[in-house]
C-alpha atoms as a PDB file:
ATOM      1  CA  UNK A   1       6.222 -14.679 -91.788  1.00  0.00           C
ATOM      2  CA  UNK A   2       7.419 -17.982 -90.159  1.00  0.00           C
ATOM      3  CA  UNK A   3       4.840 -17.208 -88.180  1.00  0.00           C
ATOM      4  CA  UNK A   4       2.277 -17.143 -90.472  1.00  0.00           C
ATOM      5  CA  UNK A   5       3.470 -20.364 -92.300  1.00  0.00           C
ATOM      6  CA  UNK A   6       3.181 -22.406 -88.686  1.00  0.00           C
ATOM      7  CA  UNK A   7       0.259 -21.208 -88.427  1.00  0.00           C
ATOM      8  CA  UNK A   8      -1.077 -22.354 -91.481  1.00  0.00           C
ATOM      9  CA  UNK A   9       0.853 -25.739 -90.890  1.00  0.00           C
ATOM     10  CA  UNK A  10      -1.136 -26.423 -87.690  1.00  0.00           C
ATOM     11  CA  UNK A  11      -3.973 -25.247 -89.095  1.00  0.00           C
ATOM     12  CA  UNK A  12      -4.081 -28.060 -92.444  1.00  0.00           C
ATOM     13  CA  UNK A  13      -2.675 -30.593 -89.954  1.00  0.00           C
ATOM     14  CA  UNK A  14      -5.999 -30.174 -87.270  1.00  0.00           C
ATOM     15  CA  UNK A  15      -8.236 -29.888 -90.287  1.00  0.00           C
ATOM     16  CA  UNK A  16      -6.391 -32.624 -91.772  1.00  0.00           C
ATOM     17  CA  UNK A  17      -6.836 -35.022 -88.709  1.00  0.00           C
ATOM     18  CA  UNK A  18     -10.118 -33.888 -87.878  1.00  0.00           C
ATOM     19  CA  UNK A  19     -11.353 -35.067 -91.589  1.00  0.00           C
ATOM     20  CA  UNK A  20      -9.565 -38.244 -91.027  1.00  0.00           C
ATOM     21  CA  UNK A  21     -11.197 -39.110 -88.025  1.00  0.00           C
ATOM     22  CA  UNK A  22     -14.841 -37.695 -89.622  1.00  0.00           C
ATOM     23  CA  UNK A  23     -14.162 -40.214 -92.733  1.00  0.00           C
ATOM     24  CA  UNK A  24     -13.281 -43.600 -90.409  1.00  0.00           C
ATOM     25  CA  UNK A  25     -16.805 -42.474 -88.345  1.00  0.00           C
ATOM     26  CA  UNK A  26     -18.945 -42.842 -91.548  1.00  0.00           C
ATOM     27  CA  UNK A  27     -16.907 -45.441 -93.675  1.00  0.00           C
ATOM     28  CA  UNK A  28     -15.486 -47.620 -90.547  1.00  0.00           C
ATOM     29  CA  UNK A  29     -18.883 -49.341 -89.755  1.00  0.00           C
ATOM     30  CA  UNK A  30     -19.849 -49.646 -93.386  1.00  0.00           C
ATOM     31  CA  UNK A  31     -16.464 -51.658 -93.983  1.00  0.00           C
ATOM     32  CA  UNK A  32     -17.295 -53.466 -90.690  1.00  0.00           C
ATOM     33  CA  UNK A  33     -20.509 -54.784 -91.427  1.00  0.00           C
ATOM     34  CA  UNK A  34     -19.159 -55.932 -94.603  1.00  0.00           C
ATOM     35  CA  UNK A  35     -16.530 -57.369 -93.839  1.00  0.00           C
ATOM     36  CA  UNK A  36     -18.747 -59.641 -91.378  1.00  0.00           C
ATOM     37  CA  UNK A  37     -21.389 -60.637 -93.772  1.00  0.00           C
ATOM     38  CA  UNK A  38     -18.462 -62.538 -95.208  1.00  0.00           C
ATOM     39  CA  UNK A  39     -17.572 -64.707 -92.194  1.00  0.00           C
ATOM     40  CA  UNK A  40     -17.318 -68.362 -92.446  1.00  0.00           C
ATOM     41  CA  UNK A  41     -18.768 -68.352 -88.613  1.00  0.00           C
ATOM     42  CA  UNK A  42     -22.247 -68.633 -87.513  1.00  0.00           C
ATOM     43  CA  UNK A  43     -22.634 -65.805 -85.520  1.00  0.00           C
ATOM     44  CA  UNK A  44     -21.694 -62.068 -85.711  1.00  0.00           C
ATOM     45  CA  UNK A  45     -17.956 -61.457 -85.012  1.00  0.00           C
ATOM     46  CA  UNK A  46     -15.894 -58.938 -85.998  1.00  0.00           C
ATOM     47  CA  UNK A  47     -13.009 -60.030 -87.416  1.00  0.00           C
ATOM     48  CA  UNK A  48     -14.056 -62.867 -89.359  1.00  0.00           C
ATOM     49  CA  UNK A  49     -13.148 -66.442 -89.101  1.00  0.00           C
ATOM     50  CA  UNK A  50     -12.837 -66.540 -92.947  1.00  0.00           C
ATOM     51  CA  UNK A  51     -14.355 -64.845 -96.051  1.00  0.00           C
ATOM     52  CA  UNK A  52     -17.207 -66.560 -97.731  1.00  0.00           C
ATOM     53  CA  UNK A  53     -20.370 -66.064 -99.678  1.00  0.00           C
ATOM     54  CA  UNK A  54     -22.433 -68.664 -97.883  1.00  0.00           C
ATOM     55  CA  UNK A  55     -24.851 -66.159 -96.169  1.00  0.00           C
ATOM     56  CA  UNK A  56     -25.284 -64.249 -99.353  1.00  0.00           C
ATOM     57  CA  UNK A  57     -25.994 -67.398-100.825  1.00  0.00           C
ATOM     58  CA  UNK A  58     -28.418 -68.465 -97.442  1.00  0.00           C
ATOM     59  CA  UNK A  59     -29.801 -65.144 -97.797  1.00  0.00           C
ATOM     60  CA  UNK A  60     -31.440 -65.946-101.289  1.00  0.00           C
ATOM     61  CA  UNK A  61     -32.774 -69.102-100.922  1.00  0.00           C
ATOM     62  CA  UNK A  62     -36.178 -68.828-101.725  1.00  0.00           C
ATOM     63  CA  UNK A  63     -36.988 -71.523 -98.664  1.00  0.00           C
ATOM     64  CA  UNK A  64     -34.929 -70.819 -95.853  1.00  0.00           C
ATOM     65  CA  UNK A  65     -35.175 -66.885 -95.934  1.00  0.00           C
ATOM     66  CA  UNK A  66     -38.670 -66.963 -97.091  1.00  0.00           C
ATOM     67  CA  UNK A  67     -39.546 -64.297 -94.341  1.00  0.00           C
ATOM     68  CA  UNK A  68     -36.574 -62.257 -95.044  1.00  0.00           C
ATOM     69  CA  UNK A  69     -37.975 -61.369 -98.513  1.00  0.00           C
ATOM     70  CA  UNK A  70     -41.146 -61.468 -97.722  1.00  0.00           C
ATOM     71  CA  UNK A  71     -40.402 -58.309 -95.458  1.00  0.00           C
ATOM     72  CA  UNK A  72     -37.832 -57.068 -98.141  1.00  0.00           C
ATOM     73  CA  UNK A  73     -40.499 -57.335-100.987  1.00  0.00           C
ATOM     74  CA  UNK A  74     -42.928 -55.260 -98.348  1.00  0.00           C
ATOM     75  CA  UNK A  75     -40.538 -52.556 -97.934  1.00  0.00           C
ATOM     76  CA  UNK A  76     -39.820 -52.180-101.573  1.00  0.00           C
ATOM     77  CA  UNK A  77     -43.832 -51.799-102.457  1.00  0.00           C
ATOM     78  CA  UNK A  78     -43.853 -49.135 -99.919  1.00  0.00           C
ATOM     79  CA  UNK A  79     -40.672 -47.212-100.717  1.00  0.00           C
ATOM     80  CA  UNK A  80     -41.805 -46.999-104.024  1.00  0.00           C
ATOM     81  CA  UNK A  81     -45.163 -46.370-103.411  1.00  0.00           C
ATOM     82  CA  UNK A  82     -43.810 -43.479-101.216  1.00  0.00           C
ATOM     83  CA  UNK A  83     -41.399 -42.329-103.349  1.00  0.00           C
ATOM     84  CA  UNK A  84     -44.320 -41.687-106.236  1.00  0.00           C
ATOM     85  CA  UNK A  85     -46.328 -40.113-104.006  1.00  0.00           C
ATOM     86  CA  UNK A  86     -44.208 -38.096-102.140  1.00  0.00           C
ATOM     87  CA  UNK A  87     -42.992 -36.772-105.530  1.00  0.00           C
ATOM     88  CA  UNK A  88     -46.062 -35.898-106.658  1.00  0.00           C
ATOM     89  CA  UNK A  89     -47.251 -34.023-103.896  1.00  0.00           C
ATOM     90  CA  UNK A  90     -44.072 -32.235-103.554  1.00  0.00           C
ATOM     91  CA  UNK A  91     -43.390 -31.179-106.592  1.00  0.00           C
ATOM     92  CA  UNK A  92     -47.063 -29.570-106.792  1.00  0.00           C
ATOM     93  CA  UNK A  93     -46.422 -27.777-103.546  1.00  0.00           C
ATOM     94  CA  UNK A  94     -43.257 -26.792-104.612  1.00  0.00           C
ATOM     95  CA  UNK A  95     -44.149 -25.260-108.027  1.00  0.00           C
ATOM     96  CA  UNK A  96     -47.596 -23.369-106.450  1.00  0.00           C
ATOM     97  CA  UNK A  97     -45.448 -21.741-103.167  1.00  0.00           C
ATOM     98  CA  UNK A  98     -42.712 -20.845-105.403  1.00  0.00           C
ATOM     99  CA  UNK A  99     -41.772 -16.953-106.236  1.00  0.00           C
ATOM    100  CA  UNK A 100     -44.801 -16.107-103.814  1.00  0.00           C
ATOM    101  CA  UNK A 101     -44.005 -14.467-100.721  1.00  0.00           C
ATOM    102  CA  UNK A 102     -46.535 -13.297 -97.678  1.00  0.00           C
ATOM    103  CA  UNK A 103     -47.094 -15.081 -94.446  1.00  0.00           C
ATOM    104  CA  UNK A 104     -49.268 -17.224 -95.518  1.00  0.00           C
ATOM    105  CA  UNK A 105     -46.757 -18.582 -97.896  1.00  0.00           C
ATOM    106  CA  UNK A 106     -43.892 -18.720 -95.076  1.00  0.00           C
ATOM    107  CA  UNK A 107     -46.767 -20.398 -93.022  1.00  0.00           C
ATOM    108  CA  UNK A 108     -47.611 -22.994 -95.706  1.00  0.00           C
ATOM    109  CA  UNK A 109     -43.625 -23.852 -96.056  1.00  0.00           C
ATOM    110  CA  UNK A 110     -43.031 -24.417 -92.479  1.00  0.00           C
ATOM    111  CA  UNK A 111     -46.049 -26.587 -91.774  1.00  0.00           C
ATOM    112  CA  UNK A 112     -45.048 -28.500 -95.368  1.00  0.00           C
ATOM    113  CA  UNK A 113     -41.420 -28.951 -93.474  1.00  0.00           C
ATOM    114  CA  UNK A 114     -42.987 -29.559 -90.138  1.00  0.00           C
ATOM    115  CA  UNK A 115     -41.890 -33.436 -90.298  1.00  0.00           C
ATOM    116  CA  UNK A 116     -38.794 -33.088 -90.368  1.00  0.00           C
ATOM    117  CA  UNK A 117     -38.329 -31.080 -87.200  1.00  0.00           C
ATOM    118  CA  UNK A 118     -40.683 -33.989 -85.096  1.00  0.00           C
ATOM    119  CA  UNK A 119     -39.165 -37.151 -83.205  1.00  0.00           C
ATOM    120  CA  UNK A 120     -40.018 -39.967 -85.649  1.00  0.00           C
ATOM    121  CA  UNK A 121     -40.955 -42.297 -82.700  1.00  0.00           C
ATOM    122  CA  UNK A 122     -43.209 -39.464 -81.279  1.00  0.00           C
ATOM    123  CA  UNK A 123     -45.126 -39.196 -85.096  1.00  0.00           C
ATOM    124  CA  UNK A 124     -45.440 -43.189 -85.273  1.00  0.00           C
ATOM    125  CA  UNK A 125     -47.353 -42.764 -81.907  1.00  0.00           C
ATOM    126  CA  UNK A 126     -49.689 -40.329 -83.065  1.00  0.00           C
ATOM    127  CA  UNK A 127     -50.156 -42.099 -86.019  1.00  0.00           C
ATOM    128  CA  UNK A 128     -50.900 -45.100 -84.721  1.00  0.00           C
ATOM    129  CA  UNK A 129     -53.226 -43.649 -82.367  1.00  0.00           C
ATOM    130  CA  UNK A 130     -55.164 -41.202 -84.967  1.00  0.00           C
ATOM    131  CA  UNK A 131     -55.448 -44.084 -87.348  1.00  0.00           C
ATOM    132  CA  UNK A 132     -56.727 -46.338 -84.560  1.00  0.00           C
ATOM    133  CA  UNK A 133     -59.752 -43.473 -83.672  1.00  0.00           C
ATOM    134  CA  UNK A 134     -60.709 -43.521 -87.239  1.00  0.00           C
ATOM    135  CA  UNK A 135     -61.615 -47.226 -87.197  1.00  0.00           C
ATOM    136  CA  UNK A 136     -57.958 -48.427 -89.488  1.00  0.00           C
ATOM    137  CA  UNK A 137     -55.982 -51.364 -88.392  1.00  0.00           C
ATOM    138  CA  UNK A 138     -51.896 -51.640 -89.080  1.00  0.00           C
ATOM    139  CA  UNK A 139     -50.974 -52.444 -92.327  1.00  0.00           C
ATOM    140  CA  UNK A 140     -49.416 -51.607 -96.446  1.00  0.00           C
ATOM    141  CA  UNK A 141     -51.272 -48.750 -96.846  1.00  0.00           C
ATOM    142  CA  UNK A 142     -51.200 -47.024 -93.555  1.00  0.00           C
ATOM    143  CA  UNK A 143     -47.449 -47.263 -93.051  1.00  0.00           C
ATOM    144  CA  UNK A 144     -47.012 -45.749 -96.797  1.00  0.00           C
ATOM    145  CA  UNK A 145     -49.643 -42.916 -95.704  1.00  0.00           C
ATOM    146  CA  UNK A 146     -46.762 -42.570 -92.931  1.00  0.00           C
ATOM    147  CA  UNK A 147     -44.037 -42.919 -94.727  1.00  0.00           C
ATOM    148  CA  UNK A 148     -45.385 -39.885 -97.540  1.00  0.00           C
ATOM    149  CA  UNK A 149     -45.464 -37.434 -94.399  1.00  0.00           C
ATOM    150  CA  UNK A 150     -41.872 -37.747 -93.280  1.00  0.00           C
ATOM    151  CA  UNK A 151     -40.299 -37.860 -96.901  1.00  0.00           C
ATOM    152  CA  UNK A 152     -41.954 -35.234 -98.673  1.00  0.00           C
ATOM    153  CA  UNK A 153     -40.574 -32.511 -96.969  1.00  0.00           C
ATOM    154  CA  UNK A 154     -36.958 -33.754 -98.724  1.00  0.00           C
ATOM    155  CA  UNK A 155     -38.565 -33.910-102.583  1.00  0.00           C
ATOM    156  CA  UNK A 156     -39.811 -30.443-101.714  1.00  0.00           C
ATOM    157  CA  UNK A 157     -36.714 -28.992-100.724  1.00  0.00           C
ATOM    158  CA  UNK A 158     -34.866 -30.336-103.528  1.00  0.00           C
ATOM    159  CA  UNK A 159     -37.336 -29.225-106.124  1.00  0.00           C
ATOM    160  CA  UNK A 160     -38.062 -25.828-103.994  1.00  0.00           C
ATOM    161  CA  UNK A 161     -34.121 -25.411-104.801  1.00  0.00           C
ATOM    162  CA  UNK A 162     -34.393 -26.214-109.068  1.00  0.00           C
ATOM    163  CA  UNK A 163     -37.291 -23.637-108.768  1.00  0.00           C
ATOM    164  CA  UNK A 164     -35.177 -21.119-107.368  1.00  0.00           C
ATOM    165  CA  UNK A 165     -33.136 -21.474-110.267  1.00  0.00           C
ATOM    166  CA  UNK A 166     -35.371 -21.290-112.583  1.00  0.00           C
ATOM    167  CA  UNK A 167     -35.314 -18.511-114.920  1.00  0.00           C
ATOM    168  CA  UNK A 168     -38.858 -16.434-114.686  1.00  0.00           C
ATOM    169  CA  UNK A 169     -37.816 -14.801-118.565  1.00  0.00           C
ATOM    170  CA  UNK A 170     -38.121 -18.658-119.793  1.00  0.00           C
ATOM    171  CA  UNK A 171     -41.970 -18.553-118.117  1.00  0.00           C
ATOM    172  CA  UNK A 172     -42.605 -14.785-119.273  1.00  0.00           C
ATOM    173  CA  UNK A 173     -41.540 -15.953-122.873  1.00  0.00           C
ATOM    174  CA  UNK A 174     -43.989 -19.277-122.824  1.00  0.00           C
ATOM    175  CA  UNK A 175     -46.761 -17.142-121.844  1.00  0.00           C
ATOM    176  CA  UNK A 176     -45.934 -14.604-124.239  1.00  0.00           C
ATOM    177  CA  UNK A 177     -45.752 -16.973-127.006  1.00  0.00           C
ATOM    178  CA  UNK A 178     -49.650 -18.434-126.484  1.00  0.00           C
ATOM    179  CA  UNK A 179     -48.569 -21.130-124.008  1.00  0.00           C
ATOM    180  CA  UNK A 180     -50.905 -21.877-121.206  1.00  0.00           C
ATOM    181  CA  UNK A 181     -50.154 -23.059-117.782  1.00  0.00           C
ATOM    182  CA  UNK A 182     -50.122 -26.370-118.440  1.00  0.00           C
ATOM    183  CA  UNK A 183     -48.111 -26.452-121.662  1.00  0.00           C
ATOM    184  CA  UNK A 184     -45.254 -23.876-119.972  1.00  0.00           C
ATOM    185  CA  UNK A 185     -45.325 -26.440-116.930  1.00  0.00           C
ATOM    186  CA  UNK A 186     -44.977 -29.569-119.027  1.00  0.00           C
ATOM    187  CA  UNK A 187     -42.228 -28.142-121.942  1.00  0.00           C
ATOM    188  CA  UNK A 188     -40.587 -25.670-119.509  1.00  0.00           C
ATOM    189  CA  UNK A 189     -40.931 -25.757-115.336  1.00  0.00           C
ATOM    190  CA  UNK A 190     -40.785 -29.266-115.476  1.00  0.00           C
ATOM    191  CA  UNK A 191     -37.527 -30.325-117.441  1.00  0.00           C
ATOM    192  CA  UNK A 192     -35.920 -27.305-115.633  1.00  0.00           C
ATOM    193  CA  UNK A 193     -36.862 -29.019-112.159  1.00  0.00           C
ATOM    194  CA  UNK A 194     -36.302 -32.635-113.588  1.00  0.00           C
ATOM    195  CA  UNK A 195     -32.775 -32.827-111.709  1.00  0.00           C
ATOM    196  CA  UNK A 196     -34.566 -31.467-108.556  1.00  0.00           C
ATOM    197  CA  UNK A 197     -37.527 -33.959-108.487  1.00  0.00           C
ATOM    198  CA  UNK A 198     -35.126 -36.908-109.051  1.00  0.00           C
ATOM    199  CA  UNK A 199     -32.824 -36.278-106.401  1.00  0.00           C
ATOM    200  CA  UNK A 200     -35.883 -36.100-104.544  1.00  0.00           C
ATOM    201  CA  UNK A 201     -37.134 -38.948-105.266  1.00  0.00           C
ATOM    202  CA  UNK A 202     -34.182 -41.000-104.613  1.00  0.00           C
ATOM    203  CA  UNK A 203     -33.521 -39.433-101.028  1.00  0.00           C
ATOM    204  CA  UNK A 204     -37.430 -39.961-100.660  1.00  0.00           C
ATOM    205  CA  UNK A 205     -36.928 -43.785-101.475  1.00  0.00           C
ATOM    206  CA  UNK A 206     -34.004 -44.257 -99.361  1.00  0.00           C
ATOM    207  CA  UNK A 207     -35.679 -42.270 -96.329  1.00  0.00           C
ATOM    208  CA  UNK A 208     -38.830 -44.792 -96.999  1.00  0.00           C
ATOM    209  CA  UNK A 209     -37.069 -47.973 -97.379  1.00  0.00           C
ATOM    210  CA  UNK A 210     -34.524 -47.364 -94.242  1.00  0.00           C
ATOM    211  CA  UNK A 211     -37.577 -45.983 -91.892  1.00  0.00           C
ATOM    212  CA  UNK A 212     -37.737 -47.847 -88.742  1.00  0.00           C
ATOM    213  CA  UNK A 213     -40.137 -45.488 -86.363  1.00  0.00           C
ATOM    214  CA  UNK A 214     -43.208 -44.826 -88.674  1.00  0.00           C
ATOM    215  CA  UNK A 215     -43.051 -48.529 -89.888  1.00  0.00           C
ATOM    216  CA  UNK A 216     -42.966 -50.074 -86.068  1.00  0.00           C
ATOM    217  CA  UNK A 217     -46.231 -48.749 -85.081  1.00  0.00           C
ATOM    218  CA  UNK A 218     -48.039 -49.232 -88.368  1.00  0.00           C
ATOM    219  CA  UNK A 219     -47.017 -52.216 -89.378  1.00  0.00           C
ATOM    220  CA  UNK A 220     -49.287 -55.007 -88.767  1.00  0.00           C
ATOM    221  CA  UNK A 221     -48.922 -59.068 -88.423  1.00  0.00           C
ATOM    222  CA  UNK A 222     -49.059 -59.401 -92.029  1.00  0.00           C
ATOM    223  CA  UNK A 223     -47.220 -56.139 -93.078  1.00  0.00           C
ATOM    224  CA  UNK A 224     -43.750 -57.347 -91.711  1.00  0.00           C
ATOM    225  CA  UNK A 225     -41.008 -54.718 -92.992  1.00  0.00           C
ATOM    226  CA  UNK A 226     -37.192 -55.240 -93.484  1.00  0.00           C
ATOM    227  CA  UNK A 227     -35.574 -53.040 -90.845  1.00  0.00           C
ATOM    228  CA  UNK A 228     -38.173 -54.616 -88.301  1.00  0.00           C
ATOM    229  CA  UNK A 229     -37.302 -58.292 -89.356  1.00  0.00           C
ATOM    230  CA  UNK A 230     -33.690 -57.042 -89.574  1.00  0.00           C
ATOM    231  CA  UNK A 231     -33.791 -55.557 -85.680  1.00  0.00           C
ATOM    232  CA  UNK A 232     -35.697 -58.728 -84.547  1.00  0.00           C
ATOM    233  CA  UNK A 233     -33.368 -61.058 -85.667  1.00  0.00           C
ATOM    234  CA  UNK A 234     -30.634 -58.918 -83.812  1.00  0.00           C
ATOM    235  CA  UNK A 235     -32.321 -59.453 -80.596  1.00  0.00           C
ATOM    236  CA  UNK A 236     -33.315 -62.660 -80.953  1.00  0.00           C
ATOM    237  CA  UNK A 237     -29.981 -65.141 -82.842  1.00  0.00           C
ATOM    238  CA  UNK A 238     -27.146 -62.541 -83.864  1.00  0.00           C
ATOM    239  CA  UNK A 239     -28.094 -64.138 -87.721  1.00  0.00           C
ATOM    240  CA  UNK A 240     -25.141 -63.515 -89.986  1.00  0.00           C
ATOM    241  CA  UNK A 241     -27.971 -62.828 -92.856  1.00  0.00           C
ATOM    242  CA  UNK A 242     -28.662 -59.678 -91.101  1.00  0.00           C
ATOM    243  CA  UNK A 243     -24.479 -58.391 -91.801  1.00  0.00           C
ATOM    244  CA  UNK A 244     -25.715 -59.762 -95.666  1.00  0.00           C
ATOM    245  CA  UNK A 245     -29.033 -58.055 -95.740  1.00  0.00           C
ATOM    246  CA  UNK A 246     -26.618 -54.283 -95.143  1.00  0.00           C
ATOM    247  CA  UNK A 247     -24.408 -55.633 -97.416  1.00  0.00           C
ATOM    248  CA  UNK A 248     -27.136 -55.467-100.468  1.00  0.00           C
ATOM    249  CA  UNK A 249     -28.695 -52.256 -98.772  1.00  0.00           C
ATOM    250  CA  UNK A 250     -25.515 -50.526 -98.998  1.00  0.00           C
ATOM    251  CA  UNK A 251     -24.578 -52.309-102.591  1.00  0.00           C
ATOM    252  CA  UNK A 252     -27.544 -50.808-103.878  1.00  0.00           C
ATOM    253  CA  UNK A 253     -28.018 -47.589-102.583  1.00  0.00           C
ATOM    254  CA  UNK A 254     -24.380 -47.043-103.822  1.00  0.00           C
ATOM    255  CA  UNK A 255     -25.280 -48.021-106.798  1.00  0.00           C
ATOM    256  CA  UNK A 256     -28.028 -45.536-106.964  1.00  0.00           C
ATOM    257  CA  UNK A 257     -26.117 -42.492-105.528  1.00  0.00           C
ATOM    258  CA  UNK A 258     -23.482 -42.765-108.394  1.00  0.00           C
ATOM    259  CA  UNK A 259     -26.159 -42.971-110.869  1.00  0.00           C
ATOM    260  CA  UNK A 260     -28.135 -40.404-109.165  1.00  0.00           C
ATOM    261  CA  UNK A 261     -24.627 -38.222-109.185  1.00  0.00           C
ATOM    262  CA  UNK A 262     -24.136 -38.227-112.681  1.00  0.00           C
ATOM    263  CA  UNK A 263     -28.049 -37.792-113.815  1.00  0.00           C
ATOM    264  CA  UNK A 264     -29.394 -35.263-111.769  1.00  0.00           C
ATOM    265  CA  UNK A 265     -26.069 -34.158-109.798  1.00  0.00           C
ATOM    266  CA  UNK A 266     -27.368 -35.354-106.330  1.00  0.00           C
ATOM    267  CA  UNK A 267     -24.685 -33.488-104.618  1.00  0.00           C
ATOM    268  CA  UNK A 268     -25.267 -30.075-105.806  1.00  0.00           C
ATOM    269  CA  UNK A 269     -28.936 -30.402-105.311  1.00  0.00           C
ATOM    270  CA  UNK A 270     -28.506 -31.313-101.526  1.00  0.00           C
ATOM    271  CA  UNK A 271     -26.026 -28.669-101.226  1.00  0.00           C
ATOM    272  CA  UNK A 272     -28.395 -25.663-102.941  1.00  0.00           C
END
């Protein structure tokens, strides 16, 4: 019985530890980078000097960070451009491969998923390249034909899981009743998946606005992108406004996983 019990001891206390360490990897660097978009110093250094707001403040001004928002305003058109499309498409696939089975369905699903088994730097190649033979030069619209391919796949597993769920009585019922396709989809399917298609879109969105491979080799002169500007100005000055930039990034997204939490349960849907 002792044992048992120091068994059980060492066991909590390694999975204890081993958390511990897991939780300062993900929330160490997060804490770090804000912690230095607060320096009084002009350069990146970690600790700070001081705390201050002044490249929060710098990162604003409508003058001196003109090309910072410029990029940030590109990203955001193509995130949600993206995140639209990418819902749309998914959720169709989703609702016309689901409860079918066969090869050709299996077939369909994998090459749907495809994506998000290829090297990101490998797909903005070929992009670049296949959009070059067809005659189309870098720009908006290319890198948010880009950006729909690689986030997809996540609205349709998140509304491929809601399907799953749904109960096939509440569609036998609808149909039973006099309701077309349409009408069962529209009063039935789709506030059952609504939870699903949300937490799609918001990973979608994220996925879009955080994409660095897809939007290096399709972005053009005049189709500057955040994470680009962000990485340039990392090479090039060590800007403080770049520590700021995460700092609003992370802000936000926050922001949008707790609301995303307690709408469509964001957790549970990644975990089904």
């Amino acid at each position: 019985m002792r044992t048992q019990r120091a068994g059980d001891l060492g066991y909590s206390a390694v999975v204890g530890i081993l958390a511990g360490l897991g939780f300062l990897i993900l929330v160490g660097p997060v804490v770090i980078v804000l912690l230095t978009s607060l320096t009084e110093g002009r350069s990146i250094k970690f600790p700070p000097s001081g705390l201050s707001l002044q490249w929060y403040q710098l990162l604003f001004d409508p003058v001196r960070s003109a090309p910072i928002q410029r990029a940030a305003l590109n990203s955001l058109q193509v995130a949600a451009v993206t995140m639209l499309a990418a819902t749309l498409l998914a959720t169709l696939a989703s609702v016309a491969l689901a409860r079918r089975t066969g090869r050709w369905v299996r077939a369909l699903d994998t090459f749907f998923m495809s994506p998000m088994i290829l090297p990101m730097l490998a797909y903005g190649l070929a992009a670049l390249m296949y959009f070059t033979l067809l005659g189309f030069r870098p720009s908006l619209p290319l890198i948010m034909l880009g950006h729909i391919v690689v986030v997809a796949p996540l609205v349709l597993r998140t509304t491929s899981a809601s399907m799953s769920q749904l109960d096939p009585a509440l569609l036998e019922s609808s149909a039973s009743l006099g309701g077309g396709w349409f009408y069962t989809f529209r009063r039935v399917t789709l506030p059952a998946i609504a939870p699903g298609i949300a937490a799609g879109a918001f990973l979608a969105f994220v996925a879009s606005l955080d994409n660095v491979p897809v939007s290096l080799f399709l972005a053009g002169p005049r189709s500057d992108m955040l994470p680009i500007r962000m990485w340039g100005m990392m090479e090039s000055t060590l800007d403080v406004r770049v520590a700021a930039v995460s700092g609003v990034l992370i802000a936000t997204v926050l922001a949008l996983m707790l609301v995303m939490e307690r709408v469509a349960g964001l957790t549970r849907r990644l975990r089904d």
